[in-house]
C-alpha atoms as a PDB file:
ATOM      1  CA  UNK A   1     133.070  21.177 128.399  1.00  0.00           C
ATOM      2  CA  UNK A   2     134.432  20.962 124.765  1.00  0.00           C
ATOM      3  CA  UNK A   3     137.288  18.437 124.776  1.00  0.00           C
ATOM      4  CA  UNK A   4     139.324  20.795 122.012  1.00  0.00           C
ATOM      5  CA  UNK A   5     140.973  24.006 122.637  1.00  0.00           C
ATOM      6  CA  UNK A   6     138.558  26.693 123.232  1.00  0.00           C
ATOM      7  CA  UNK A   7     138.828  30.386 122.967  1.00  0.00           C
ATOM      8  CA  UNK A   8     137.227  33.067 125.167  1.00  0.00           C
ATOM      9  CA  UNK A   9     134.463  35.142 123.474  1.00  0.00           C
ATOM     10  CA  UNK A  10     135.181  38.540 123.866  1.00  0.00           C
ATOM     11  CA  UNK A  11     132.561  41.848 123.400  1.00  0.00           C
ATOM     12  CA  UNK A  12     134.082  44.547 121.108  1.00  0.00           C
ATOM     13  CA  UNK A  13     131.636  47.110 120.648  1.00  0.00           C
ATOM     14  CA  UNK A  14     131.484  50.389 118.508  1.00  0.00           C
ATOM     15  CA  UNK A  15     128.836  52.334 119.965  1.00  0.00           C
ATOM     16  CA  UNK A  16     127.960  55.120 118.122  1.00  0.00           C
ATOM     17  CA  UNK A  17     126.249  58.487 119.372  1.00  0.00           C
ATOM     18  CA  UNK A  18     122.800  60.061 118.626  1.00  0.00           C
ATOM     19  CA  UNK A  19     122.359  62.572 116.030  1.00  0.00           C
ATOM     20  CA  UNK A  20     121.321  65.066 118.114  1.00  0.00           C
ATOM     21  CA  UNK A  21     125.018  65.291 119.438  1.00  0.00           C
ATOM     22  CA  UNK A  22     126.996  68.352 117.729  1.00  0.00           C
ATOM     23  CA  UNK A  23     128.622  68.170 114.691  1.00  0.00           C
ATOM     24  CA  UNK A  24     132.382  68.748 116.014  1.00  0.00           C
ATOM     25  CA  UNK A  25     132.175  65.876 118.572  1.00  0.00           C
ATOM     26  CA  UNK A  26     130.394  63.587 116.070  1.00  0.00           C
ATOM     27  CA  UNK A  27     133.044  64.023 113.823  1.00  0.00           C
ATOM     28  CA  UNK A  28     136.064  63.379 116.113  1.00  0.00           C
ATOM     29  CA  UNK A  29     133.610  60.052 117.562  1.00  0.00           C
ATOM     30  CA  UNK A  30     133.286  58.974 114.229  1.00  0.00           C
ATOM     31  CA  UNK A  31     137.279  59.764 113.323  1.00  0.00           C
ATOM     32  CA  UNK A  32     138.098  57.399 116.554  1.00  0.00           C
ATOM     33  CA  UNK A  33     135.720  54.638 115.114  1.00  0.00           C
ATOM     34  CA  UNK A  34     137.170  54.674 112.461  1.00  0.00           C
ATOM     35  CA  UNK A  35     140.711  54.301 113.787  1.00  0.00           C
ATOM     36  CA  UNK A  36     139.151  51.463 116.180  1.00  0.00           C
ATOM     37  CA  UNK A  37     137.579  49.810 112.501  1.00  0.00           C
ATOM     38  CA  UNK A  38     141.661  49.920 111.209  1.00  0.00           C
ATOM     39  CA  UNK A  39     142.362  47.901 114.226  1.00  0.00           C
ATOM     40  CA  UNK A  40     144.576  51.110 114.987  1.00  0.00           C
ATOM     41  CA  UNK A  41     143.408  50.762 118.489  1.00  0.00           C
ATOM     42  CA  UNK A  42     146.098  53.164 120.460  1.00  0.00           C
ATOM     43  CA  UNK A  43     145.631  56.103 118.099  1.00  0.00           C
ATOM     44  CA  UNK A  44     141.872  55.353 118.717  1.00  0.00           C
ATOM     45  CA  UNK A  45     141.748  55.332 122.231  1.00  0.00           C
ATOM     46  CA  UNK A  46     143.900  58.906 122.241  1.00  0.00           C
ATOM     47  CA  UNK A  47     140.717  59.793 120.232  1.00  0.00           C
ATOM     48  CA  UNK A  48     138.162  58.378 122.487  1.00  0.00           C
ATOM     49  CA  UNK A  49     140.621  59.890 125.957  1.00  0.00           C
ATOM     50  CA  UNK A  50     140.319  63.416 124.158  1.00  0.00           C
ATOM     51  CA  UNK A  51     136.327  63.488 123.260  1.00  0.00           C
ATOM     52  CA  UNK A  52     135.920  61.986 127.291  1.00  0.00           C
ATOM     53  CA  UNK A  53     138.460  65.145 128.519  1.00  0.00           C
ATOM     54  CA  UNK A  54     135.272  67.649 126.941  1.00  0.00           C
ATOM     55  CA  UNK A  55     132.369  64.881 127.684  1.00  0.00           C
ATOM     56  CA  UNK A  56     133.352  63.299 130.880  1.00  0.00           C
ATOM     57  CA  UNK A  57     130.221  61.562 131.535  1.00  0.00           C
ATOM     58  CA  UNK A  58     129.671  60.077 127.779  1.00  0.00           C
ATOM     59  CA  UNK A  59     129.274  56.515 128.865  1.00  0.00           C
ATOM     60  CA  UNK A  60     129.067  55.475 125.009  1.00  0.00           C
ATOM     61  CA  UNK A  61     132.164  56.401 124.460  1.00  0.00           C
ATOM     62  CA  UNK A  62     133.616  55.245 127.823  1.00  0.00           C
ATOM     63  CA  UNK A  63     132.689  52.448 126.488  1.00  0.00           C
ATOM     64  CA  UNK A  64     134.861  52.116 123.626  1.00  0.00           C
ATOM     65  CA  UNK A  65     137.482  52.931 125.364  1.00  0.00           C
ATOM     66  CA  UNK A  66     137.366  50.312 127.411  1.00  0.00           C
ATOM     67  CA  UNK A  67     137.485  47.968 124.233  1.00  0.00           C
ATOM     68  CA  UNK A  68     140.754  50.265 123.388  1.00  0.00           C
ATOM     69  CA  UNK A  69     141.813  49.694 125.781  1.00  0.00           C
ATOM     70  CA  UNK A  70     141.738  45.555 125.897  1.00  0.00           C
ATOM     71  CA  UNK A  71     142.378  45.158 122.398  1.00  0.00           C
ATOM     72  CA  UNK A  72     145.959  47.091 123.041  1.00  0.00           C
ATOM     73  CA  UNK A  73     146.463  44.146 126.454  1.00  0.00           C
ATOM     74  CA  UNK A  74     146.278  47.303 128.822  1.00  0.00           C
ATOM     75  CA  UNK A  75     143.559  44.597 130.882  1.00  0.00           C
ATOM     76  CA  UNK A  76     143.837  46.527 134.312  1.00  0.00           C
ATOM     77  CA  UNK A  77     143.220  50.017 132.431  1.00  0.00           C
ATOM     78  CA  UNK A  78     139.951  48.399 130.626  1.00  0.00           C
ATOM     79  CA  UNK A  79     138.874  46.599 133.825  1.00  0.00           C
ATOM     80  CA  UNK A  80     139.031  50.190 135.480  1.00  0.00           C
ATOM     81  CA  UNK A  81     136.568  52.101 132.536  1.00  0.00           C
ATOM     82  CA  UNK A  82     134.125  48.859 132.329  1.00  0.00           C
ATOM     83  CA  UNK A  83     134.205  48.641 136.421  1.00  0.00           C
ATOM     84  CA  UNK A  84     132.710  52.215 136.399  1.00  0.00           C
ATOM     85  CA  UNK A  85     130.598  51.326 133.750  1.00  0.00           C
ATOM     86  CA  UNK A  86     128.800  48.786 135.443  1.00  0.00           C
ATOM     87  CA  UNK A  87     128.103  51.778 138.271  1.00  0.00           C
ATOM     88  CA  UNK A  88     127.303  54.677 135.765  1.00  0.00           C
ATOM     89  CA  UNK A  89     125.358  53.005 133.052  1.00  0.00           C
ATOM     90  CA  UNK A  90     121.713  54.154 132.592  1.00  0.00           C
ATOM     91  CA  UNK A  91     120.665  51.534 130.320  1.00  0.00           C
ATOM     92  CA  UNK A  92     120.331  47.663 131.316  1.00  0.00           C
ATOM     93  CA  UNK A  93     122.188  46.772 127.584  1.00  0.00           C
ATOM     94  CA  UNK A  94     125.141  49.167 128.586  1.00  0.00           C
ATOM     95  CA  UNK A  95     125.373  47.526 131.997  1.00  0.00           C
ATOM     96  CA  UNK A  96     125.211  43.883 131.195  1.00  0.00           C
ATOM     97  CA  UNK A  97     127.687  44.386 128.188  1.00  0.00           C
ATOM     98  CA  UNK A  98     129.827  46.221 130.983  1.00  0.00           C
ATOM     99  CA  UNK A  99     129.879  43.475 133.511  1.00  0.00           C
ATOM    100  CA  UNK A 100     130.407  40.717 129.919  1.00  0.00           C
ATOM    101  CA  UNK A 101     133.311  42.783 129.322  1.00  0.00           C
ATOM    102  CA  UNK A 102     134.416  43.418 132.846  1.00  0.00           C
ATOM    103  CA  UNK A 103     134.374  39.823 133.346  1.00  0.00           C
ATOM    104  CA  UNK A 104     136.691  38.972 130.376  1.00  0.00           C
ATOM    105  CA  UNK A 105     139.551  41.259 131.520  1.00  0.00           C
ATOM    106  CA  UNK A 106     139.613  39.465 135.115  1.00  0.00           C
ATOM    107  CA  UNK A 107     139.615  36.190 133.302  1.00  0.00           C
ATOM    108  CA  UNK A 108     142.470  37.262 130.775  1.00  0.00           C
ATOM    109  CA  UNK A 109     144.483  38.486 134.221  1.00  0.00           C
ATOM    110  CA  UNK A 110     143.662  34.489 135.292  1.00  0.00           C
ATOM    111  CA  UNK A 111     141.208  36.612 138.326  1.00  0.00           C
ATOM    112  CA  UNK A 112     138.646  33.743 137.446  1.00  0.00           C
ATOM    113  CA  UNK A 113     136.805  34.133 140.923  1.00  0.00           C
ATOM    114  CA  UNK A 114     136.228  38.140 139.286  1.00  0.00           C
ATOM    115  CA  UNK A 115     135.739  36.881 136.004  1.00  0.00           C
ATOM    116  CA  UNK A 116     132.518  34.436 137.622  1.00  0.00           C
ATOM    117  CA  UNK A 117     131.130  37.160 139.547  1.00  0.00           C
ATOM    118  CA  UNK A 118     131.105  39.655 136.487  1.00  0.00           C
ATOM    119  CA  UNK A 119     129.586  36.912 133.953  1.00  0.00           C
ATOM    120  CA  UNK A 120     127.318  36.594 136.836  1.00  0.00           C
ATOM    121  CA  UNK A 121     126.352  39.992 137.183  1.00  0.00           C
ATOM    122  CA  UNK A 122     125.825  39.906 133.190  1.00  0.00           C
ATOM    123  CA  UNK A 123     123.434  36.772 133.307  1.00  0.00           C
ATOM    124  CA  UNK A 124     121.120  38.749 136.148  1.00  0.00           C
ATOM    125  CA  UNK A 125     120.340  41.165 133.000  1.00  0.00           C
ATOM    126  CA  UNK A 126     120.319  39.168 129.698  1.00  0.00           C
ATOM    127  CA  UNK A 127     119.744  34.997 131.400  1.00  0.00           C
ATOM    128  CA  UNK A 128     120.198  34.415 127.668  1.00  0.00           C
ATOM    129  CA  UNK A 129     123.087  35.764 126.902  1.00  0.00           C
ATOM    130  CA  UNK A 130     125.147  32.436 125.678  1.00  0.00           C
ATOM    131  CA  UNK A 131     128.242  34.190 125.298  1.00  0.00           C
ATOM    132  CA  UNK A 132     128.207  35.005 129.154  1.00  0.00           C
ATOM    133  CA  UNK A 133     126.934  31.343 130.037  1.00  0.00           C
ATOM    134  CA  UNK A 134     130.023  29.325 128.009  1.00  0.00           C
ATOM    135  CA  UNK A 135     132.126  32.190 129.601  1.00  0.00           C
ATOM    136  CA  UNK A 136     131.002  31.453 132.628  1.00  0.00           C
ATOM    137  CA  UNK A 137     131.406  27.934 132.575  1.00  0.00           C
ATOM    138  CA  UNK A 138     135.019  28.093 131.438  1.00  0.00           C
ATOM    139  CA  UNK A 139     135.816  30.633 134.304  1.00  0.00           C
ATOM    140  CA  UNK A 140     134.159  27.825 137.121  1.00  0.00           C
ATOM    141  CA  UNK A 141     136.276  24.991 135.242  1.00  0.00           C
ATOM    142  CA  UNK A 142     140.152  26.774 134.923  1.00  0.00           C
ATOM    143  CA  UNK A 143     139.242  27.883 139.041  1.00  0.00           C
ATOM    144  CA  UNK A 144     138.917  24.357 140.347  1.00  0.00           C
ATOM    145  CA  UNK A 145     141.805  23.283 138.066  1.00  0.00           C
ATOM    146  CA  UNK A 146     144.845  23.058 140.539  1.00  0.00           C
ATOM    147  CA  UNK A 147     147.725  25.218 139.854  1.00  0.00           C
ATOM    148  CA  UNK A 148     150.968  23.935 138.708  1.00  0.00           C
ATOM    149  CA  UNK A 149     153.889  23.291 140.349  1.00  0.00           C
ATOM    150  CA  UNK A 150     156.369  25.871 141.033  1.00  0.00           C
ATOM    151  CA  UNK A 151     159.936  24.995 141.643  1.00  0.00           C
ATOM    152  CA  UNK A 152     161.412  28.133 142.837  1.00  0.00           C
ATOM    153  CA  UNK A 153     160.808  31.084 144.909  1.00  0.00           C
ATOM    154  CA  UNK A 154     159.729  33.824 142.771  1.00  0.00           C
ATOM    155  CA  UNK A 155     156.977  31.567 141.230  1.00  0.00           C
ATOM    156  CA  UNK A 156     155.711  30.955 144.561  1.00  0.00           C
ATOM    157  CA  UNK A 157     155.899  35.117 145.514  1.00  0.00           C
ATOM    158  CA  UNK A 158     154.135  35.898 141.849  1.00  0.00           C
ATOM    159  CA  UNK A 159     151.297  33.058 142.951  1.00  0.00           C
ATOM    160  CA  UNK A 160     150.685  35.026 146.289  1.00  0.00           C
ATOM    161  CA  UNK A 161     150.673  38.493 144.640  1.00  0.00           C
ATOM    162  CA  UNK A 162     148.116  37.357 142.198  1.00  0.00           C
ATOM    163  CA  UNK A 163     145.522  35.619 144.940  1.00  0.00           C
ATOM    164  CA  UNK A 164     146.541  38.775 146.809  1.00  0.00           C
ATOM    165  CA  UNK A 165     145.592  41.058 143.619  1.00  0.00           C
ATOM    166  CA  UNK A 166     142.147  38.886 143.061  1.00  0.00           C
ATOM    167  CA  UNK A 167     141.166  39.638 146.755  1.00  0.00           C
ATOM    168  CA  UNK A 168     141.767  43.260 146.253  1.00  0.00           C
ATOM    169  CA  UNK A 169     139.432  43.067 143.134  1.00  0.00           C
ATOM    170  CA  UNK A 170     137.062  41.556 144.935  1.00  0.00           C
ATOM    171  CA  UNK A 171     137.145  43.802 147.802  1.00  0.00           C
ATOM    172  CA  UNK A 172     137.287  47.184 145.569  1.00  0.00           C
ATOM    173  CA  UNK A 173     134.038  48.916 145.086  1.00  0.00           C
ATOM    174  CA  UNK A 174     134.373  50.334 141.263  1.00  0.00           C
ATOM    175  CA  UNK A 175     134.115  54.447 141.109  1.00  0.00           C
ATOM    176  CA  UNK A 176     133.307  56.736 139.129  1.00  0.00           C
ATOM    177  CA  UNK A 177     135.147  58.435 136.167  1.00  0.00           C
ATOM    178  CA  UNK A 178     135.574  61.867 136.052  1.00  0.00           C
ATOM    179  CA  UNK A 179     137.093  64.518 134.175  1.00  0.00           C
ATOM    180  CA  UNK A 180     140.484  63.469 136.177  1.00  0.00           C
ATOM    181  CA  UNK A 181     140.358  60.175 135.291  1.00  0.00           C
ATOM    182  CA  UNK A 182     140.457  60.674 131.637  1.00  0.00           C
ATOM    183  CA  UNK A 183     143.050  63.161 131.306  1.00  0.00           C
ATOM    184  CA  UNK A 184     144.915  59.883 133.768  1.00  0.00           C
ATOM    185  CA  UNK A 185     144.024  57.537 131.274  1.00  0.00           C
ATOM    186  CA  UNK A 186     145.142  59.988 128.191  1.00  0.00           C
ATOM    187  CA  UNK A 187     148.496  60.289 129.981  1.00  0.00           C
ATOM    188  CA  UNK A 188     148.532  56.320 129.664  1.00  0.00           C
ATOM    189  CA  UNK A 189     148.329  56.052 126.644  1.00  0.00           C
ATOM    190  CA  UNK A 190     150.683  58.453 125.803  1.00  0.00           C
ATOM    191  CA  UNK A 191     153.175  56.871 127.540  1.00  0.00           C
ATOM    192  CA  UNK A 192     152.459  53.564 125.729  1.00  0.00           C
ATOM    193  CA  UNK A 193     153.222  55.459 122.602  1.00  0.00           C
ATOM    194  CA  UNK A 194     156.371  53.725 122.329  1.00  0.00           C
ATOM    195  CA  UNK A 195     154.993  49.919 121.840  1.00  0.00           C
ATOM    196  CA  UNK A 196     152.141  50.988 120.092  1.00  0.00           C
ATOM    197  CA  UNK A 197     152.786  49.539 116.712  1.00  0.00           C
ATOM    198  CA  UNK A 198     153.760  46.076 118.326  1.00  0.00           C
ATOM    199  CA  UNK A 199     150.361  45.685 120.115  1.00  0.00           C
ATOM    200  CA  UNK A 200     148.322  47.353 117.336  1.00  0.00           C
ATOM    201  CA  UNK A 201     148.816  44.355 115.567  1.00  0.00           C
ATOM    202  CA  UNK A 202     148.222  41.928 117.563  1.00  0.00           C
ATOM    203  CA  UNK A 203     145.144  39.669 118.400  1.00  0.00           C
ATOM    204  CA  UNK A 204     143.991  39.190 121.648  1.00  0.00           C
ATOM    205  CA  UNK A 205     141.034  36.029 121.161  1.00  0.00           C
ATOM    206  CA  UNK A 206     138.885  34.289 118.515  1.00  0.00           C
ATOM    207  CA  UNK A 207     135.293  34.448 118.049  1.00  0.00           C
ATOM    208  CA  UNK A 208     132.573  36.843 117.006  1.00  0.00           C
ATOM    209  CA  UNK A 209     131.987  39.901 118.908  1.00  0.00           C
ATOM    210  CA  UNK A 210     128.476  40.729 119.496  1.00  0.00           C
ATOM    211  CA  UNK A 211     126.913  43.625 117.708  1.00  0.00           C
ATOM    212  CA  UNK A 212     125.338  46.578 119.377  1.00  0.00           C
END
């Protein structure tokens, strides 16, 4: 392990659709892409909740999302689109870049035991995929690392919640998404409208993202 701070690698993808998709929904896709490009990523993922409202099944754009989704710190939100990714993609690239990303929002939630089994997951479909691997790695190291010492009560209740939380993950089988769960998720947003210039500016990790 590097001896000097390290950074996780994250996956932010824009997928983009096929041509043979109609013109309307190509143009609101590309309108949220855009807004995702401007790092405007709330008024991007109202974009991407809207198109998924018409096309719930549009994994592609489930996708981004997702990324939305994480970029605005909303990790249990993106955990919940890339854990029904990993079920509903079609393609092995969609899937393993669903269980990569997957895996980063348990690890930025400190759920490392999640985080190993996604990067896990990932490494069954690309073995190459180094990104996944030095992920991986730093997952396995900050789990054996022994917690610190909490003085007082609450610290001790917020440590139980959290194993508790990491043994639900762990437990819950991830769904499906359905025309439901988007207009859900388009209600979150909304009601996130109010911070949404705070955490549209922020930056949540260093390091290139991988290309699609």
């Amino acid at each position: 392990m590097r001896n000097k701070i390290v950074f996780l690698i994250f996956t932010f993808l824009i997928l983009s659709f096929k041509l043979c998709f109609a013109l309307p929904l190509r143009s609101e896709l590309n309108k949220a892409n855009d807004l995702y490009n401007q790092k405007l990523f709330y008024k991007a993922g109202q974009e991407y909740g809207k198109i998924l409202k018409g096309q719930p099944k549009d994994n592609k754009t489930k996708f981004n999302l997702g990324n939305s989704f994480y970029k605005l710190g909303e990790f249990e939100e993106s955990q919940r689109v890339f854990a029904a990714l990993t079920q509903e993609a079609k393609s092995a690239g969609l899937k393993e870049k669903a269980f990569y990303n997957l895996g980063n929002n348990y690890f930025q939630q400190q759920a490392y035991q999640g985080a190993i089994d996604a990067y896990e997951e990932a490494l069954k479909i690309e073995p190459d995929d180094k990104d996944a691997k030095y992920n991986l790695a730093l997952a396995k190291k900050l789990l054996k690392e022994p917690p610190p010492k909490k003085d007082n009560k609450k610290d001790k209740d917020k440590n139980k919640d959290k194993d508790k939380d990491q043994q639900d993950q762990k437990q819950n089988k991830p769904g499906q998404m359905n025309e439901q769960d988007a207009e859900r998720i388009l209600k979150a947003l909304e009601n996130k409208e109010k911070h949404k210039d705070k955490k549209e500016g922020q930056g949540l990790g260093a390091g290139k993202g991988k290309d699609w």
